[in-house]
Protein backbone atom coordinates (compact mmCIF):
# COMPACT_ATOMS: atom_id res chain seq x y z
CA UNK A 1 160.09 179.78 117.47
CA UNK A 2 161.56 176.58 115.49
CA UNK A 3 159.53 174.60 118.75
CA UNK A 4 156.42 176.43 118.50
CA UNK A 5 156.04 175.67 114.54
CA UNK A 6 157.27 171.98 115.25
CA UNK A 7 153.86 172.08 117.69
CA UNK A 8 151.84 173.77 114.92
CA UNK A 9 152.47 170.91 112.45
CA UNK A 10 151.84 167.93 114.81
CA UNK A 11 148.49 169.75 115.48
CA UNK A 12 147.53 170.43 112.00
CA UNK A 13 148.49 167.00 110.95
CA UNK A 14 146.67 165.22 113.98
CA UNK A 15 144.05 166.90 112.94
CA UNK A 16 143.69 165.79 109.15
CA UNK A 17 144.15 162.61 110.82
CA UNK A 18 141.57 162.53 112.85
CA UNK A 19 139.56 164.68 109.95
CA UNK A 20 140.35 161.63 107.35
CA UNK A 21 139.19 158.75 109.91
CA UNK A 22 135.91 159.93 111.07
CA UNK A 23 134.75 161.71 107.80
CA UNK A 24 133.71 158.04 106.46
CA UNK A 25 130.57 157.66 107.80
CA UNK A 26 129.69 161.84 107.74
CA UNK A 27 130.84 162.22 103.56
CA UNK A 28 129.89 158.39 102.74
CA UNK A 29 128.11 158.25 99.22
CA UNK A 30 126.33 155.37 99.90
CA UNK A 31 123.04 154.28 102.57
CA UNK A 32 122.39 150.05 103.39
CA UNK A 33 119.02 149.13 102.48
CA UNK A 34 116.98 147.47 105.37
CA UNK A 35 113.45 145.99 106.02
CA UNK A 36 111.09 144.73 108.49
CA UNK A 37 109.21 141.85 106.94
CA UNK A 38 108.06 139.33 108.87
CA UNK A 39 108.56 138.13 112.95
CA UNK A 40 110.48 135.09 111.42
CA UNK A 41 111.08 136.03 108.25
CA UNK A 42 112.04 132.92 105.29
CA UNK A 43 114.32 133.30 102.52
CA UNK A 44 111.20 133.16 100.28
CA UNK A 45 110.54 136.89 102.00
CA UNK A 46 113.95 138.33 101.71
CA UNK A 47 113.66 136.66 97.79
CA UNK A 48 110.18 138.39 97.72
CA UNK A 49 111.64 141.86 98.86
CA UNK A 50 113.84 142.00 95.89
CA UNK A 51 111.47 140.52 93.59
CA UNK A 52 109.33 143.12 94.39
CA UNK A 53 111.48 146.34 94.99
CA UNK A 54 114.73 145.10 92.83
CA UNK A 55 116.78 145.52 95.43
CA UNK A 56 117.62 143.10 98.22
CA UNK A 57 117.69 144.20 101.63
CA UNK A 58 121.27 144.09 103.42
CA UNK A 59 119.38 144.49 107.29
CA UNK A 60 116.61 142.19 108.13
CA UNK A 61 115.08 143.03 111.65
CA UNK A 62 113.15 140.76 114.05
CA UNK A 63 111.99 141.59 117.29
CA UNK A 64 113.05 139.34 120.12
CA UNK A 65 111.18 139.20 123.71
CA UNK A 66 113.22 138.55 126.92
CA UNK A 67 113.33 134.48 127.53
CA UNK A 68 113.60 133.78 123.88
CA UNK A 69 116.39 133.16 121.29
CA UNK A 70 115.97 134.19 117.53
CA UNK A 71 114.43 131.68 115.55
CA UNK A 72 117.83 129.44 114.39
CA UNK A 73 116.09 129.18 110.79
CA UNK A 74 115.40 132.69 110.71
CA UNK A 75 119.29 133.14 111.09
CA UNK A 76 119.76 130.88 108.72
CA UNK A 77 117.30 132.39 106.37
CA UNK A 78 118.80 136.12 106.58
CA UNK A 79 122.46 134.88 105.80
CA UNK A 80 121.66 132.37 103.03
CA UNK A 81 120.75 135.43 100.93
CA UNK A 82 123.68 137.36 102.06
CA UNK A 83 121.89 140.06 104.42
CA UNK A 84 122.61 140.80 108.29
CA UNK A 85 120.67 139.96 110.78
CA UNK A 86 119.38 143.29 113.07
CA UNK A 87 118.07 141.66 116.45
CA UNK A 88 115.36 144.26 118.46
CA UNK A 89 115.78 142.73 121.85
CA UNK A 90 113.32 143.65 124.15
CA UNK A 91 113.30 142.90 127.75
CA UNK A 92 109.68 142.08 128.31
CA UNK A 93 106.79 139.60 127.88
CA UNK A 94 105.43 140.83 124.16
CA UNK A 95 102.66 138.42 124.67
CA UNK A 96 101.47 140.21 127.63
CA UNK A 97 103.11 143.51 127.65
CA UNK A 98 104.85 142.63 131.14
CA UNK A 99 108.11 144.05 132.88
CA UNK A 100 110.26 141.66 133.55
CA UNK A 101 112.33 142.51 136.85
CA UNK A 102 115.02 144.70 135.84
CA UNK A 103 116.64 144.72 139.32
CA UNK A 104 116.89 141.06 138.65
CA UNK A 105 118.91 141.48 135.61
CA UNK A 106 121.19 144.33 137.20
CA UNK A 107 121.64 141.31 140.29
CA UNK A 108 122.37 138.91 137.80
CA UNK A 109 119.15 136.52 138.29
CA UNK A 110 119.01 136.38 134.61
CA UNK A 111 122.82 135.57 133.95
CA UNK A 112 122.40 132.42 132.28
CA UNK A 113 119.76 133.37 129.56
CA UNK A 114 122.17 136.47 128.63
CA UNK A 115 124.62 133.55 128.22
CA UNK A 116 122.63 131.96 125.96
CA UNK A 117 121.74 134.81 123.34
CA UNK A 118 125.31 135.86 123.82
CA UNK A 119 126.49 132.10 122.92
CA UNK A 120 123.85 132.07 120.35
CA UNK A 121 125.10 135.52 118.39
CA UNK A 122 128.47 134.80 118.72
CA UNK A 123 127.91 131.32 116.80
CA UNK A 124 126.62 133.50 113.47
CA UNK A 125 128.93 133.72 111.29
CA UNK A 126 129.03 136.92 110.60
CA UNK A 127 128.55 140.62 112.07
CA UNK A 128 124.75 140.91 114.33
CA UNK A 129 123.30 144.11 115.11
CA UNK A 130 121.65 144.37 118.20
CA UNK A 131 118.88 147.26 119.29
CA UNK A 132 117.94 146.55 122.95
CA UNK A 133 115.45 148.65 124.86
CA UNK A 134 114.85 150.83 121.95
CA UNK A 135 112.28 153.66 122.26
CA UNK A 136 113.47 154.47 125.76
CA UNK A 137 112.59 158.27 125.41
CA UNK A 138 109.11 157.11 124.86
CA UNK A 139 106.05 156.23 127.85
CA UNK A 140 104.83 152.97 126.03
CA UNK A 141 107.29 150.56 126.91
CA UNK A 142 108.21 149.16 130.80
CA UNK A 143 111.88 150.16 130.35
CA UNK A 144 110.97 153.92 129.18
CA UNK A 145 113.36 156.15 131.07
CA UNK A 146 109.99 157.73 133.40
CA UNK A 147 109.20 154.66 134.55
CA UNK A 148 112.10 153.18 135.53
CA UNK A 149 114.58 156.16 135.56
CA UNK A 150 117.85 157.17 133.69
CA UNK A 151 120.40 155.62 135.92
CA UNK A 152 118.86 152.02 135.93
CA UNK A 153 118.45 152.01 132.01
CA UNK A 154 121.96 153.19 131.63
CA UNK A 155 123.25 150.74 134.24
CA UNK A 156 120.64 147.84 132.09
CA UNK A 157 122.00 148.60 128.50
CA UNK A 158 125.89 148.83 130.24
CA UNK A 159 125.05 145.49 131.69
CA UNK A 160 124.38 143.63 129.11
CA UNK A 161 126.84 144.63 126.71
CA UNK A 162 129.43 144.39 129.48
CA UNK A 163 128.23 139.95 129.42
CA UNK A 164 129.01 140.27 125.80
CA UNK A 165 132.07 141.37 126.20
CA UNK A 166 132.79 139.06 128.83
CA UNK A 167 131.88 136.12 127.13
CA UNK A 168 133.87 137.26 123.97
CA UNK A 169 130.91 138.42 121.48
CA UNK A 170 133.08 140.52 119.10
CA UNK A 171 130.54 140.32 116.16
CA UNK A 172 127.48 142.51 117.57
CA UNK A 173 127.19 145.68 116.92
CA UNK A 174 125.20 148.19 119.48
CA UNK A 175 122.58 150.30 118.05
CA UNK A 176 121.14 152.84 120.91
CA UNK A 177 117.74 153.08 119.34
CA UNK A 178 115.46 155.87 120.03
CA UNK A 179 112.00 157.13 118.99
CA UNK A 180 111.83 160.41 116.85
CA UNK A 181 110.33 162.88 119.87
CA UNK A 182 110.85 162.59 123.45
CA UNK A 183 107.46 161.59 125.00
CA UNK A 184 106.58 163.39 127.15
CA UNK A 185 108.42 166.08 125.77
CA UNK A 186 110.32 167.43 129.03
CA UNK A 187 113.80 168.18 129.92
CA UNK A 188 114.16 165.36 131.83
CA UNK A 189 113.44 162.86 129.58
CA UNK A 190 115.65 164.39 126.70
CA UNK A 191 116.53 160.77 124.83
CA UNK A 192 120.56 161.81 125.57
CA UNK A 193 120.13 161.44 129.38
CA UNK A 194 120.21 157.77 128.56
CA UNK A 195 122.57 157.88 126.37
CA UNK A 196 125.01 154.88 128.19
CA UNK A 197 128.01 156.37 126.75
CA UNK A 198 130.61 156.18 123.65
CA UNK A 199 132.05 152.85 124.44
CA UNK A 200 128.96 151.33 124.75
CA UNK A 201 127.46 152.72 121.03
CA UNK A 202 128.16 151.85 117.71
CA UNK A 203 125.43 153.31 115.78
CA UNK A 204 122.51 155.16 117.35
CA UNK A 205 119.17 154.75 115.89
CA UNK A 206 116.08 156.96 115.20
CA UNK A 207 112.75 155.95 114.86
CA UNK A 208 109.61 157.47 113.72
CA UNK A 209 106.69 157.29 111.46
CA UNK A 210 103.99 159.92 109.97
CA UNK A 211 101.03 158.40 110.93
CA UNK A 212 98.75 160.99 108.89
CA UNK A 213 95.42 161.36 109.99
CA UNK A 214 94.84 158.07 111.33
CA UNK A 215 95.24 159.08 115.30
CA UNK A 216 93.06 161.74 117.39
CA UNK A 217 96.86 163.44 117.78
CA UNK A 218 98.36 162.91 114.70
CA UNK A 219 98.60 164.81 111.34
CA UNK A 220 100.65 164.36 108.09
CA UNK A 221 104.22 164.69 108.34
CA UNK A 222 106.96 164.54 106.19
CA UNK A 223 110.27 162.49 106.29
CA UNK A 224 112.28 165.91 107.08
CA UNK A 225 109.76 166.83 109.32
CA UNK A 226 110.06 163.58 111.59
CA UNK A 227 113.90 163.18 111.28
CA UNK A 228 115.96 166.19 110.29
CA UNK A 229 115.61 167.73 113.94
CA UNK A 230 117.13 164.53 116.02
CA UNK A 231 119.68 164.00 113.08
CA UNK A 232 121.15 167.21 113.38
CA UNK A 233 121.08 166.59 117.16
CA UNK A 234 123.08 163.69 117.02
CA UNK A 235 125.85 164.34 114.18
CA UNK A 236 126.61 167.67 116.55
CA UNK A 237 126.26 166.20 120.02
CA UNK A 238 127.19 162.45 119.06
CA UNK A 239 128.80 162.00 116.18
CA UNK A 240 128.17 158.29 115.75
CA UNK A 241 127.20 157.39 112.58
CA UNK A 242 123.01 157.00 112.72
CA UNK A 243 120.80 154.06 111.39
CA UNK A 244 117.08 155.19 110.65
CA UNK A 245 116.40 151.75 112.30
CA UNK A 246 112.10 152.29 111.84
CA UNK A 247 110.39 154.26 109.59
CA UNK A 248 107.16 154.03 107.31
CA UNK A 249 104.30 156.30 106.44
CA UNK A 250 100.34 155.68 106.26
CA UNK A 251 98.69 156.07 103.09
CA UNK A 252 95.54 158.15 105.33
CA UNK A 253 95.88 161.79 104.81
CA UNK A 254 98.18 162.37 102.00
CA UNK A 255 100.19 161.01 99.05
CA UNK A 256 102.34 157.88 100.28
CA UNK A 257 103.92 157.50 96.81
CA UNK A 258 105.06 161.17 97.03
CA UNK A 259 106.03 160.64 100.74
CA UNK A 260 108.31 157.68 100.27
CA UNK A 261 110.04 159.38 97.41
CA UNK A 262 110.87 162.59 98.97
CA UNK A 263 112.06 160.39 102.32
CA UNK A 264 114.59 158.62 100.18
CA UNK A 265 115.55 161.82 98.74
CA UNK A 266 115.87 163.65 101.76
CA UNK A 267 118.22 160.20 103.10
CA UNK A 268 120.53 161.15 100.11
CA UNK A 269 121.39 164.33 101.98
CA UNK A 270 121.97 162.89 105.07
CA UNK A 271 125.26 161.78 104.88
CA UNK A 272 125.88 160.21 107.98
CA UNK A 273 122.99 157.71 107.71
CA UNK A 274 124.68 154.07 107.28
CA UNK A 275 121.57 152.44 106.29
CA UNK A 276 117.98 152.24 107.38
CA UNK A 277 115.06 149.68 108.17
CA UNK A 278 111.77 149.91 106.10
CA UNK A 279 108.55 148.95 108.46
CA UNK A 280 106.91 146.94 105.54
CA UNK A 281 104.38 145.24 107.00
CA UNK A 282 100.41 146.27 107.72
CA UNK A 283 100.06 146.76 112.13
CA UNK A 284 98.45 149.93 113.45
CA UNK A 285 97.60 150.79 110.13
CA UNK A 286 98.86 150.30 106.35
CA UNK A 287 102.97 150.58 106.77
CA UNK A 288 103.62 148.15 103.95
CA UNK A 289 104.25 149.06 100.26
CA UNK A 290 102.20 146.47 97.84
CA UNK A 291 104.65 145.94 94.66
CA UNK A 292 101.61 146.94 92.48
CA UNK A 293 100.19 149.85 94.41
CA UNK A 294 101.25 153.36 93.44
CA UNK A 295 103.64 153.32 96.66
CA UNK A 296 105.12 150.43 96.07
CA UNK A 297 106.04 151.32 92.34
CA UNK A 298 107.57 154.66 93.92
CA UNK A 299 109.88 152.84 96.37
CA UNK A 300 111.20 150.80 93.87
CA UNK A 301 111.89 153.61 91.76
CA UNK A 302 113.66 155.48 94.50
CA UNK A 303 116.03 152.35 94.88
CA UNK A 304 117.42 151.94 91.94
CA UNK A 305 119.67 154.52 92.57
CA UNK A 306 123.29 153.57 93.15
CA UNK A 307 123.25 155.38 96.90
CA UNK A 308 120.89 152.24 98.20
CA UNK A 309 123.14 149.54 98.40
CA UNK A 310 122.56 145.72 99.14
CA UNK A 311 125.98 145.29 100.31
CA UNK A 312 128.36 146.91 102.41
């Protein structure tokens, strides 16, 4: 008996350990404030953000093709005014939309560039976060999981983390990034059959955007509506903490200051979102949030509450 309630109490209290080192990132009272800005964003934009929105981002993303390096004065930029650099590598030709060959890469034919962005990151001086082949659940990109299949993706993403490792990167961080809704929307391309496993994660990302009216298929949606399904997904099959690492909203179709102000609201509640990335520029249509539009004024409301922090 005396044995049995010796077992009890090592259970109980490996339990509340393992309760009161994981419940960080799930109770956390707090959210990192990120934006997209710019493809080489200056410290006049990051000064700019916070000029504009009173708050100054702690993520700045760039997107990074396969060949190239990030922009050294863009690095320098991002950690002059004290924010972390988020690198979306993608491994393709964004000029021309090309594959590269990703048999290559698994065969090591491109060893020596993954050197050199793996010299170049671990020469910041401080912690990188690094997205690659985001969106994989999604048909629009040359590394989506239908085209090139879950085991080679897996076996891509586990490659080049593995050459970080190797080569002694210990400041990245690994965000598996994926888009809000599998598309197409079949079993077998369900965004965890990539999933390249624990030890190869730090944060997993979700994407997604309500593109109102603005598309023959689309039709106002709500923050909740876009995320709340994939969030609860991942805190019960995951358990990593999450980064909302793109979101914006069109102004076509509904109220975009209302929108952004019930998003943040709704991020509030979700406790085991570290921080997310604002899309605040104008592409397919009007993501970005002028400072003197009605939008804008409502996102800089919404951040002046003590939950959106500029600094870990």
């Amino acid at each position: 008996m005396k044995y049995f309630w010796f077992i009890a109490i090592l259970v109980i209290l490996v339990l509340m350990v393992f309760i009161l080192f994981n419940r960080n990132f799930m109770t956390s009272s707090y959210c990192l404030t990120g934006v997209f800005l710019a493809d080489n964003p200056t410290t006049e934009d990051v000064k700019s953000f916070k000029s504009a929105y009173g708050k100054k981002p702690f993520f700045v993303m760039v997107f990074t093709g396969w060949g190239n390096l990030v922009h050294e004065e863009t690095i320098k930029s991002i950690y002059h005014e004290g924010c972390v650099l988020v690198v979306t590598w993608e491994p393709w030709n964004p000029a021309t939309a090309e594959a590269i060959d990703y048999d290559k890469v698994l065969s090591g034919g491109y060893d020596s560039y993954i050197a050199s962005f793996a010299k170049q990151i671990k020469s910041i001086p401080g912690v990188v976060f690094i997205r690659f082949a985001h969106e994989m659940n999604g048909n629009w990109y040359p590394w989506a999981g239908v085209k090139i299949g879950k085991q080679k993706y897996i076996a891509l993403y586990r490659y080049i983390k593995d050459k970080f490792g190797a080569l002694g990167v210990t400041n990245a961080k690994w965000i598996f990034s994926i888009n809000c809704e599998d598309v197409p929307n079949e079993s077998n391309n369900h965004y965890l059959l990539y999933y390249p496993g624990d030890e190869y994660v730090d944060y997993v990302g979700i994407d997604g955007y309500n593109w109102g009216d603005t598309k023959p298929w689309s039709k106002w949606m709500s923050f909740k509506e876009i995320f709340s399904g994939r969030y609860e997904e991942i805190t019960q099959k995951v358990g990593k903490p999450i980064l909302i690492t793109e979101f914006s909203s069109t102004s076509s179709g509904g109220d975009k200051a209302a929108w952004i102000c019930q998003a943040l609201k709704n991020i509030k509640n979700m406790k085991a979102v570290r921080g997310f990335i604002l899309f605040n520029r104008d592409k397919e249509t009007d993501w970005s949030f002028p400072a003197d539009a009605p939008d804008g004024r409502s996102l800089r409301q919404q951040l002046q509450n003590s939950y959106f922090r500029e600094s870990n």
